[in-house]
PDB file of N, CA and C in Angstrom:
ATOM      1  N   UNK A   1       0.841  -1.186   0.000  1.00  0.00           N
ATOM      2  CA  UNK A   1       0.000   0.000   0.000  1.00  0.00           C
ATOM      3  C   UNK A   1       0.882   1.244   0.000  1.00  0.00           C
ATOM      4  N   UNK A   2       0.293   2.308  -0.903  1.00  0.00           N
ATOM      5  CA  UNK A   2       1.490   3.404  -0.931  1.00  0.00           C
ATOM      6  C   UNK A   2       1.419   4.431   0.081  1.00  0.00           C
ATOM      7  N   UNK A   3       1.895   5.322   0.937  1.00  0.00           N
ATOM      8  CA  UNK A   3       2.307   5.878   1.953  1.00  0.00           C
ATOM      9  C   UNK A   3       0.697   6.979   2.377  1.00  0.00           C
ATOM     10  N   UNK A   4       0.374   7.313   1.106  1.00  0.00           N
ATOM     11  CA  UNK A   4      -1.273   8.206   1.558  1.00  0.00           C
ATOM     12  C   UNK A   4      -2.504   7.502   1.584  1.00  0.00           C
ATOM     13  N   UNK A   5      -2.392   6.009   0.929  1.00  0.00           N
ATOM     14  CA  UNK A   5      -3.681   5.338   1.396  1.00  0.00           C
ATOM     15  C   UNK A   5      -3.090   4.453   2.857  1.00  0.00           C
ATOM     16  N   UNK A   6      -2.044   4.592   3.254  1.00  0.00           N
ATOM     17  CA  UNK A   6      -2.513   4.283   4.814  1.00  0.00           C
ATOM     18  C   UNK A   6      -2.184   5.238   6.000  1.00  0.00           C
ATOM     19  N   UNK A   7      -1.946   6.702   5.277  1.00  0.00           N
ATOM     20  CA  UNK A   7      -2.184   7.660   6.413  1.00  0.00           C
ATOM     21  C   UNK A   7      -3.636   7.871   6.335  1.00  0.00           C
ATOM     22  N   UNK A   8      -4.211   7.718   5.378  1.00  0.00           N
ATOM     23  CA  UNK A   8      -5.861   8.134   4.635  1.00  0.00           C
ATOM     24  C   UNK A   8      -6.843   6.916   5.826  1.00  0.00           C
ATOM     25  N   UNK A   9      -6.190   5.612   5.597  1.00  0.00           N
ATOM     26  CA  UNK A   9      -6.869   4.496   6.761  1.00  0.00           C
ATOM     27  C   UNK A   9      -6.877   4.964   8.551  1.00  0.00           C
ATOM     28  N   UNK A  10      -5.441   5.400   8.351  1.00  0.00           N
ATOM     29  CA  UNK A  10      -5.270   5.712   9.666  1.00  0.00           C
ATOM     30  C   UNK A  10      -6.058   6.758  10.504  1.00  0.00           C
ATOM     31  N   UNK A  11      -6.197   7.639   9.148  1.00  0.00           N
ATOM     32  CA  UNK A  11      -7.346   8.501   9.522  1.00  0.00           C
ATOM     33  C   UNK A  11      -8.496   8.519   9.929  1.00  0.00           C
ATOM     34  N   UNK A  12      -8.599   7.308   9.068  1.00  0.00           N
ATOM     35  CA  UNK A  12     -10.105   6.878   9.541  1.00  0.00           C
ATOM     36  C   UNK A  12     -10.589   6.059  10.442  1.00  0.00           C
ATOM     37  N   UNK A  13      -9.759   5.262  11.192  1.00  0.00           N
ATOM     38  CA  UNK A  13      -9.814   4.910  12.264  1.00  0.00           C
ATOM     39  C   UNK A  13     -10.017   5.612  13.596  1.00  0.00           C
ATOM     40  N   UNK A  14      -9.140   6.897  13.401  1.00  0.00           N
ATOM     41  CA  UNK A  14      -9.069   7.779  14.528  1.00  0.00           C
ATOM     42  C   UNK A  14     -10.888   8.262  14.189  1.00  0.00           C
ATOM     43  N   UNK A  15     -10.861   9.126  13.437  1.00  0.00           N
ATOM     44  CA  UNK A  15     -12.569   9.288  13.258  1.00  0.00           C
ATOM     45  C   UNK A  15     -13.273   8.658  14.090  1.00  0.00           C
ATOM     46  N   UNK A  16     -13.091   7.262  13.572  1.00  0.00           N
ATOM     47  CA  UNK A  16     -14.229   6.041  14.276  1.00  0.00           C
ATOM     48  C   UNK A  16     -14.048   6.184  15.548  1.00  0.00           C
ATOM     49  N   UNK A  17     -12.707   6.590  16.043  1.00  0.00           N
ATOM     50  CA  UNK A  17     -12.673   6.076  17.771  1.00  0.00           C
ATOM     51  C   UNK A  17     -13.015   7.104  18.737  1.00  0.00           C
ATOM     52  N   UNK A  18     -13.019   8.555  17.713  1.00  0.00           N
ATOM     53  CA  UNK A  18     -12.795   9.836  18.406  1.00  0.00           C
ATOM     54  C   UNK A  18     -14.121  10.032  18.794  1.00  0.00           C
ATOM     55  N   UNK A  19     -14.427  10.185  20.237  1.00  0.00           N
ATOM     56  CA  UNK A  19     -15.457  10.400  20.952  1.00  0.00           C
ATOM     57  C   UNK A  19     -16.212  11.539  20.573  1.00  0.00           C
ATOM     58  N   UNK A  20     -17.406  11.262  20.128  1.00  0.00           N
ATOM     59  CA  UNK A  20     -18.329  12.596  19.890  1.00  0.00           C
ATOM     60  C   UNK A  20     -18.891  13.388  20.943  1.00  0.00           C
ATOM     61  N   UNK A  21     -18.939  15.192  20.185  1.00  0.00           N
ATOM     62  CA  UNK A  21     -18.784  15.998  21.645  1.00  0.00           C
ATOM     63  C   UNK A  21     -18.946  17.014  20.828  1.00  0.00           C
ATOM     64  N   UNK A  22     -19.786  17.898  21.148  1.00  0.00           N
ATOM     65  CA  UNK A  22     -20.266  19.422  20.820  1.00  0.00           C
ATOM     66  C   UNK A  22     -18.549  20.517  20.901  1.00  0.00           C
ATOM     67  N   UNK A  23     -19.041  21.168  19.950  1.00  0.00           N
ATOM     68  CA  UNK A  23     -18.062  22.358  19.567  1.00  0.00           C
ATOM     69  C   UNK A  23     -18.734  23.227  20.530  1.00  0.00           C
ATOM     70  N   UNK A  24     -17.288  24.243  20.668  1.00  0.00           N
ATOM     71  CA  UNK A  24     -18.118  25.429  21.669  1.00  0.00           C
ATOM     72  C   UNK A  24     -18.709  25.921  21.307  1.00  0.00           C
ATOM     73  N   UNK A  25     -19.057  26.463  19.779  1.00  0.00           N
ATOM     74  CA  UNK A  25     -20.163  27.367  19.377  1.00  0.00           C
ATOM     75  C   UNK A  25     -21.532  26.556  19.902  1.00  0.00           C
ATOM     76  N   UNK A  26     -21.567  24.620  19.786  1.00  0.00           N
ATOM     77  CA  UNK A  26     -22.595  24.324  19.257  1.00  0.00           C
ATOM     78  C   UNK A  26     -22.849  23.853  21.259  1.00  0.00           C
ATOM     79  N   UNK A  27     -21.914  24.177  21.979  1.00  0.00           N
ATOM     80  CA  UNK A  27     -22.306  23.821  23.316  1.00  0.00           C
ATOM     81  C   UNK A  27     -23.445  25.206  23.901  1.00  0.00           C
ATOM     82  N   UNK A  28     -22.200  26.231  23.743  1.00  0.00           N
ATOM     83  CA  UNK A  28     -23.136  27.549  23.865  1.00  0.00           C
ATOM     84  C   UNK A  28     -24.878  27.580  22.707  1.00  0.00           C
ATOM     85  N   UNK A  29     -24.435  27.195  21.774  1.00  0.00           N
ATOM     86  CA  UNK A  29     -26.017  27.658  21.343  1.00  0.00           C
ATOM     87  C   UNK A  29     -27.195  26.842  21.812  1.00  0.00           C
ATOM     88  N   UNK A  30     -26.110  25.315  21.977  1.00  0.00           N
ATOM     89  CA  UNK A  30     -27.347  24.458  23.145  1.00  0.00           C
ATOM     90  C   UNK A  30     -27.937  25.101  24.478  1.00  0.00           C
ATOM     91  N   UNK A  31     -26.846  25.560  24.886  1.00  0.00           N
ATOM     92  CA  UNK A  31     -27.242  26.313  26.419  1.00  0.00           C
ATOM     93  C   UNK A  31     -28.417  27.397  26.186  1.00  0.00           C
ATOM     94  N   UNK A  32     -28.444  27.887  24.741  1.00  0.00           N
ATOM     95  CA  UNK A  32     -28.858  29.313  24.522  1.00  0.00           C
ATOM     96  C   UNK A  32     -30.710  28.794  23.900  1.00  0.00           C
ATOM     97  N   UNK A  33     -30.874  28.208  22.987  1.00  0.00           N
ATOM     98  CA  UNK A  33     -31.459  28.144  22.415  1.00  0.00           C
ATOM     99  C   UNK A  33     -32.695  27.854  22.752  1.00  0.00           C
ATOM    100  N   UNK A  34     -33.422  27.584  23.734  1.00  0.00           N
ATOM    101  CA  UNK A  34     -34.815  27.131  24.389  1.00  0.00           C
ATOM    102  C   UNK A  34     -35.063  28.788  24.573  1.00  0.00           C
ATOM    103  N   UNK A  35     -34.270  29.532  25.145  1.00  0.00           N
ATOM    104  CA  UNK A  35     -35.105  30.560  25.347  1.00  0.00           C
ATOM    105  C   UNK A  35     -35.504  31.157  24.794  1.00  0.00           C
ATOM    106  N   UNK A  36     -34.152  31.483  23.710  1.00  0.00           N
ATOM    107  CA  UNK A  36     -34.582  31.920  21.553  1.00  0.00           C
ATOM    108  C   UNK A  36     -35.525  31.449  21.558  1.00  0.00           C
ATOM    109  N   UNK A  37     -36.107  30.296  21.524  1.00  0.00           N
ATOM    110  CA  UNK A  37     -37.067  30.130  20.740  1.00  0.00           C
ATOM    111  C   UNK A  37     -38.387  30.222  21.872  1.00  0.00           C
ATOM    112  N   UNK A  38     -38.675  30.420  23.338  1.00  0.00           N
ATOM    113  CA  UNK A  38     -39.495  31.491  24.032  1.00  0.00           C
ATOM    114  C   UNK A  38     -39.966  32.243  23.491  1.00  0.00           C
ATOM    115  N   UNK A  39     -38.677  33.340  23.376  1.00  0.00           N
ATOM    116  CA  UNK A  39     -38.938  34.568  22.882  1.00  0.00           C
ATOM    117  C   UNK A  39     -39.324  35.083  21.881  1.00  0.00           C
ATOM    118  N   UNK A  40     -38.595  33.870  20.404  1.00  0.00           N
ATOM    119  CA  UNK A  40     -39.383  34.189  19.079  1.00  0.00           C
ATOM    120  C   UNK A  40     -41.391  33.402  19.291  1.00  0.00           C
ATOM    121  N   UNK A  41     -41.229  32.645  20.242  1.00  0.00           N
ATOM    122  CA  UNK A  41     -42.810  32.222  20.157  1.00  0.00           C
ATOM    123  C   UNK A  41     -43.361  33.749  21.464  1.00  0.00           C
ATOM    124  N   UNK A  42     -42.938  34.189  21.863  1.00  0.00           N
ATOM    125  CA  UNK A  42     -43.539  35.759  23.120  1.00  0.00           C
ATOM    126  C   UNK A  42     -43.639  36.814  21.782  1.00  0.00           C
ATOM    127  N   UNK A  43     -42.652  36.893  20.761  1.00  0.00           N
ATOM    128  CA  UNK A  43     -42.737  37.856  19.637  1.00  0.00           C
ATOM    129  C   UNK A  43     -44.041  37.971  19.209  1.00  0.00           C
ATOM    130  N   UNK A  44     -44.368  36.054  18.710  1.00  0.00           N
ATOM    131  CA  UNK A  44     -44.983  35.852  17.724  1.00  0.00           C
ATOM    132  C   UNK A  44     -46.912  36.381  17.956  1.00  0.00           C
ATOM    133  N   UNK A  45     -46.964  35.767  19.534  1.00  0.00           N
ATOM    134  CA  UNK A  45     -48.184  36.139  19.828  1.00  0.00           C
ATOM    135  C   UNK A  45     -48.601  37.823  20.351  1.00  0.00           C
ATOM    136  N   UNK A  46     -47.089  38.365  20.425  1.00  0.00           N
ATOM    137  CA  UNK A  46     -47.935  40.290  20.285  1.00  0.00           C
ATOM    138  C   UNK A  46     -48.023  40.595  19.152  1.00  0.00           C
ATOM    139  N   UNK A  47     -47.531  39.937  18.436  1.00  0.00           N
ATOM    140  CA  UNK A  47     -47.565  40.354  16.556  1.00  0.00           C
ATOM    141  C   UNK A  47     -48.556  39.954  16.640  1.00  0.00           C
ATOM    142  N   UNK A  48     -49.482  38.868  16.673  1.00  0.00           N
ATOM    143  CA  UNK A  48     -50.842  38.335  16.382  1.00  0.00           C
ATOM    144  C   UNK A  48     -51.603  39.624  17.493  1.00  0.00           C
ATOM    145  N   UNK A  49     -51.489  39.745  17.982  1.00  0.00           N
ATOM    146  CA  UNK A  49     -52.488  40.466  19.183  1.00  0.00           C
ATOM    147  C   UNK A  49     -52.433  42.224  18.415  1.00  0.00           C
ATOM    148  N   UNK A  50     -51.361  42.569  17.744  1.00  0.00           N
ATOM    149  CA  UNK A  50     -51.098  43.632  16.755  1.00  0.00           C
ATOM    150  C   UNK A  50     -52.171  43.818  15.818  1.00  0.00           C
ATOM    151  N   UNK A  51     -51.589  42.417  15.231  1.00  0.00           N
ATOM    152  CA  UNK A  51     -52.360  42.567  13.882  1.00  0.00           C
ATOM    153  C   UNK A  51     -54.287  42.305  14.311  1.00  0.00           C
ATOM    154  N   UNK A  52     -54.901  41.827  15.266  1.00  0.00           N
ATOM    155  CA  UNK A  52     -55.772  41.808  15.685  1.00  0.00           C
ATOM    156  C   UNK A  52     -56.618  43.743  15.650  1.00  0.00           C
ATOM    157  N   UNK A  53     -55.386  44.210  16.481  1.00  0.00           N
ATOM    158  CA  UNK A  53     -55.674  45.585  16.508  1.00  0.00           C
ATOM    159  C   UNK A  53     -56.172  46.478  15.608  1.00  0.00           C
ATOM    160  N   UNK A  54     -55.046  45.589  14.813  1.00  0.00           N
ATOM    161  CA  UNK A  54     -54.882  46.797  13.303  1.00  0.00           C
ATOM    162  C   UNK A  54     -55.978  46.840  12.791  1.00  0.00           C
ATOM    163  N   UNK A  55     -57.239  46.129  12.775  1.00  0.00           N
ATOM    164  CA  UNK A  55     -57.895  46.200  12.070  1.00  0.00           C
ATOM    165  C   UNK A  55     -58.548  46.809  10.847  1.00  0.00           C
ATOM    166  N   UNK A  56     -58.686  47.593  10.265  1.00  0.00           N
ATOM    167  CA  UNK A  56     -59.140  47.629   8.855  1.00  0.00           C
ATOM    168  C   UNK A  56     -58.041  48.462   8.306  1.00  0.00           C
ATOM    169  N   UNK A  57     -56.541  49.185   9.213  1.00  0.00           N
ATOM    170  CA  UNK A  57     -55.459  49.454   8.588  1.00  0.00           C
ATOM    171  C   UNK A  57     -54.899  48.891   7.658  1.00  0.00           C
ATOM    172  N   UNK A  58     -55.425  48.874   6.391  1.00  0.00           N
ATOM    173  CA  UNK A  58     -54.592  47.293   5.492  1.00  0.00           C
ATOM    174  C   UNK A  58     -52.879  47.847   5.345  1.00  0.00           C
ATOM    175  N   UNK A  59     -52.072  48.771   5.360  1.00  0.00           N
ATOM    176  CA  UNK A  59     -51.136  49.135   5.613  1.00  0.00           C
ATOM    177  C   UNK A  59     -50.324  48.334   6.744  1.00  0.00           C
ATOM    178  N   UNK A  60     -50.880  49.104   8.088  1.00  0.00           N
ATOM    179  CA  UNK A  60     -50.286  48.511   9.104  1.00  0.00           C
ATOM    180  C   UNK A  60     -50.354  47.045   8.908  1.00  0.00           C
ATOM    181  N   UNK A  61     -51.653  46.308   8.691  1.00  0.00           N
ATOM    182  CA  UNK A  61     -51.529  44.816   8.954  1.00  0.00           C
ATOM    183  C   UNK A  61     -50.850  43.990   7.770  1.00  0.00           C
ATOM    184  N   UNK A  62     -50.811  44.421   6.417  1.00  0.00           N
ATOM    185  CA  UNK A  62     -49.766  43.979   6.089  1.00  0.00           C
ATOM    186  C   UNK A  62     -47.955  43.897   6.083  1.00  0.00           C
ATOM    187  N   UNK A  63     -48.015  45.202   6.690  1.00  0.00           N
ATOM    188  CA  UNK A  63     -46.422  45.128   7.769  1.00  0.00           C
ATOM    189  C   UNK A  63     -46.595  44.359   8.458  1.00  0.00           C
ATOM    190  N   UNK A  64     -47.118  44.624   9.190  1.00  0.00           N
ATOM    191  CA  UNK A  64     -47.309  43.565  10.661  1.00  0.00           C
ATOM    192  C   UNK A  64     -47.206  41.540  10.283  1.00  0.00           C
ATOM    193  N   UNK A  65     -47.772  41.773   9.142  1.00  0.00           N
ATOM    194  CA  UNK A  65     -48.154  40.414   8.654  1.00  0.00           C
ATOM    195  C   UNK A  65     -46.818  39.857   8.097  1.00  0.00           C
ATOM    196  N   UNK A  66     -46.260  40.618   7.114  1.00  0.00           N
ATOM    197  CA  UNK A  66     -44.547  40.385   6.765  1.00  0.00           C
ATOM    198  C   UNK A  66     -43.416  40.256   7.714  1.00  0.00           C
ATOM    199  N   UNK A  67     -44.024  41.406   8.752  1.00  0.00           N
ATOM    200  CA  UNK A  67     -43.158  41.018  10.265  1.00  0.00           C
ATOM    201  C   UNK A  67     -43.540  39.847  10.674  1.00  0.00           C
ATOM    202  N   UNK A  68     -44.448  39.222  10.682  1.00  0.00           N
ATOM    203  CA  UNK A  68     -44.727  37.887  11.613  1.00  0.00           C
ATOM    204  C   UNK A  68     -43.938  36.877  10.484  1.00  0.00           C
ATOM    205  N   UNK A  69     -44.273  36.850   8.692  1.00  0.00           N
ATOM    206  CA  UNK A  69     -43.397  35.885   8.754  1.00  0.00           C
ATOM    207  C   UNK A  69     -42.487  36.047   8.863  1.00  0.00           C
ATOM    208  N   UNK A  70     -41.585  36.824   8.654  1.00  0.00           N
ATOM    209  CA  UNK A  70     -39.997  36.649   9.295  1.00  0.00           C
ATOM    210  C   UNK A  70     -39.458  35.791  10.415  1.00  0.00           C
ATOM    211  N   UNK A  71     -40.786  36.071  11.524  1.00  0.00           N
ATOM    212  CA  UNK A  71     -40.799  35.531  12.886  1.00  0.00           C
ATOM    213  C   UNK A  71     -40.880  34.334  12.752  1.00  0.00           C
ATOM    214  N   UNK A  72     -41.908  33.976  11.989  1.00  0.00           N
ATOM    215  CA  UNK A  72     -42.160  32.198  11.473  1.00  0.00           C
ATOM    216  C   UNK A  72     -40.683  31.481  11.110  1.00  0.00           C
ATOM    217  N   UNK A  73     -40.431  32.326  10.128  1.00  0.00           N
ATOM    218  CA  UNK A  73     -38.960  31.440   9.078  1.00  0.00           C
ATOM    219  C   UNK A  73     -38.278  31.442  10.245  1.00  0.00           C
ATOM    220  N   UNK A  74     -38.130  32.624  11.122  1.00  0.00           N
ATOM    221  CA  UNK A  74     -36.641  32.618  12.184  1.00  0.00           C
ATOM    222  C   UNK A  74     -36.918  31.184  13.215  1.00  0.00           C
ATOM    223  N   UNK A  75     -38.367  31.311  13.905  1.00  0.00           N
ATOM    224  CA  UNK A  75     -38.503  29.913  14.696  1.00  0.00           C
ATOM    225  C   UNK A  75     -38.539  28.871  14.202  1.00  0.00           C
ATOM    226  N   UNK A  76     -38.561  28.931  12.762  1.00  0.00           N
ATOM    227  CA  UNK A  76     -38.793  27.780  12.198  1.00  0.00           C
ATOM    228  C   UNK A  76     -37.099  26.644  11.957  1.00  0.00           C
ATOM    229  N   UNK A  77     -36.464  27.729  11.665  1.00  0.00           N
ATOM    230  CA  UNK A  77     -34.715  27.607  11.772  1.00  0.00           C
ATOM    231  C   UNK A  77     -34.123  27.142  13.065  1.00  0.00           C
ATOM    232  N   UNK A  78     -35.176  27.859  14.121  1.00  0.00           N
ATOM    233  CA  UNK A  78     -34.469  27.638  15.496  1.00  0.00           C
ATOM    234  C   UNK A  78     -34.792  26.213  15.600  1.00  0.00           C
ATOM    235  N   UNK A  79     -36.275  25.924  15.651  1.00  0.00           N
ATOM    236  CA  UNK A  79     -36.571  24.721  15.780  1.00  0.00           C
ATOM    237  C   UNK A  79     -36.408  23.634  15.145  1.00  0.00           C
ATOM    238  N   UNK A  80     -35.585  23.427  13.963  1.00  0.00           N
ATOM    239  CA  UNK A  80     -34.749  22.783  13.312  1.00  0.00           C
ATOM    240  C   UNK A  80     -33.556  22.922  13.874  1.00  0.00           C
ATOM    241  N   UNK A  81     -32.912  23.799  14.263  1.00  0.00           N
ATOM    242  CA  UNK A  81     -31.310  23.770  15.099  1.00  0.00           C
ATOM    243  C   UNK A  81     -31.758  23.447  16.266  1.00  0.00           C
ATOM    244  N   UNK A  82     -32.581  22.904  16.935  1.00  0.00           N
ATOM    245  CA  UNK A  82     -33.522  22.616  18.295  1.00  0.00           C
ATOM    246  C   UNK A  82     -32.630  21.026  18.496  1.00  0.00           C
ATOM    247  N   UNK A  83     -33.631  20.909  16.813  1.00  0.00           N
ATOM    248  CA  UNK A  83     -33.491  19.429  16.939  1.00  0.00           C
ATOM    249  C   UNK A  83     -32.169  18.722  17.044  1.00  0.00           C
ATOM    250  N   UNK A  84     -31.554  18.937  15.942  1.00  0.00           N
ATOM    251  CA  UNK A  84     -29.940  18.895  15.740  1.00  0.00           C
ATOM    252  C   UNK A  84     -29.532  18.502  16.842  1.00  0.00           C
ATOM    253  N   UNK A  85     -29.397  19.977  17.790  1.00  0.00           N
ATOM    254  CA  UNK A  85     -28.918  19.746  18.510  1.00  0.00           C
ATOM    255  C   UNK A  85     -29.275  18.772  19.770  1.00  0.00           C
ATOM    256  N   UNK A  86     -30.191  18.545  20.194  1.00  0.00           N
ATOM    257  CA  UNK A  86     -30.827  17.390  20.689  1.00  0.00           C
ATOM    258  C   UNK A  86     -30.684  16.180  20.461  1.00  0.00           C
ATOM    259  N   UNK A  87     -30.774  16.159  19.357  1.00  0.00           N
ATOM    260  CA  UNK A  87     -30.002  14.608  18.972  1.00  0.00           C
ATOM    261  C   UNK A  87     -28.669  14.544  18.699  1.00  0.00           C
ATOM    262  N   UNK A  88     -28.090  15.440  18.769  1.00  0.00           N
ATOM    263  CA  UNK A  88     -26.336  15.234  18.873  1.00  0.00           C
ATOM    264  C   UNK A  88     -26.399  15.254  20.414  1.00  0.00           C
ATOM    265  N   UNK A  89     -26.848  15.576  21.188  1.00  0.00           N
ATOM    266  CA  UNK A  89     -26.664  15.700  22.455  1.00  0.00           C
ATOM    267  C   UNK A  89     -27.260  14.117  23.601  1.00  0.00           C
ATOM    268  N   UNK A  90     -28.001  13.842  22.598  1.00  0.00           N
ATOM    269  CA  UNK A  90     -28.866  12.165  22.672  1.00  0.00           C
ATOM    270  C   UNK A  90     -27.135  11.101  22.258  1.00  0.00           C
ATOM    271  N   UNK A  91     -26.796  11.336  20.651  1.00  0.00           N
ATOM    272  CA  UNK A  91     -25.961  10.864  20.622  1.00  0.00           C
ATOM    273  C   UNK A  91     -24.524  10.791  21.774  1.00  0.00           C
ATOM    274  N   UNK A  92     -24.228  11.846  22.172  1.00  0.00           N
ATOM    275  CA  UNK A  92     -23.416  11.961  22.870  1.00  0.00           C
ATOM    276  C   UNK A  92     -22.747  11.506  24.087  1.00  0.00           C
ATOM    277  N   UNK A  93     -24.519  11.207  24.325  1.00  0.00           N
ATOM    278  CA  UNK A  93     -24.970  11.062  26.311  1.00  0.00           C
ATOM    279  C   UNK A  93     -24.931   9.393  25.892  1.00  0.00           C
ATOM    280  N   UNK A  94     -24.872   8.797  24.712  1.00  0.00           N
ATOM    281  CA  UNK A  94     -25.382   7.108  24.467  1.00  0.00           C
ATOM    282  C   UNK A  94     -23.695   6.460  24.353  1.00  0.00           C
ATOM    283  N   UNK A  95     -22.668   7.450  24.294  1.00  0.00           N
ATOM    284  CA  UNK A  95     -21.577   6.655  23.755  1.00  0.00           C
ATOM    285  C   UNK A  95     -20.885   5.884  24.463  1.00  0.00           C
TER     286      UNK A  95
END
């Protein structure tokens, strides 16, 4: 075997053995992230209670309405990085 397909094996062994474990970004955003997503769901329901208000402003409530989805896509991201991280953190706790 020539000298880079068995540093290339060797590599991959270490991989296999190397204990899985959150990066600091991804430890901190675990720590962080339940409340993010609190707060984007505390956003979401004064925006609804807004746009309730607004009533026949079609101005205001279609701002208001473009503001909420933003709010949607953003929790929607969080709660996909929710998961992630949850199950890397499932994985982690199983090894």
């Amino acid at each position: 075997m020539s000298a880079p397909a068995v540093a290339q094996k060797e590599d991959e062994k270490q991989r296999k053995h190397k204990p899985l474990k959150f990066t600091y970004k991804e430890q901190q955003e675990f720590e962080q992230i339940d409340a993010q997503i609190a707060a984007r769901e505390q956003e979401l329901g004064q925006m609804n209670e807004e746009i309730e208000k607004g009533g026949s402003d079609f101005e205001l409530v279609a701002s208001l309405v473009a503001e909420q989805r933003k709010l949607e896509e953003h929790l929607e991201l969080l709660l996909e990085r929710w998961t992630y991280l949850h199950e890397l953190a499932e994985q982690i706790a199983n090894q």
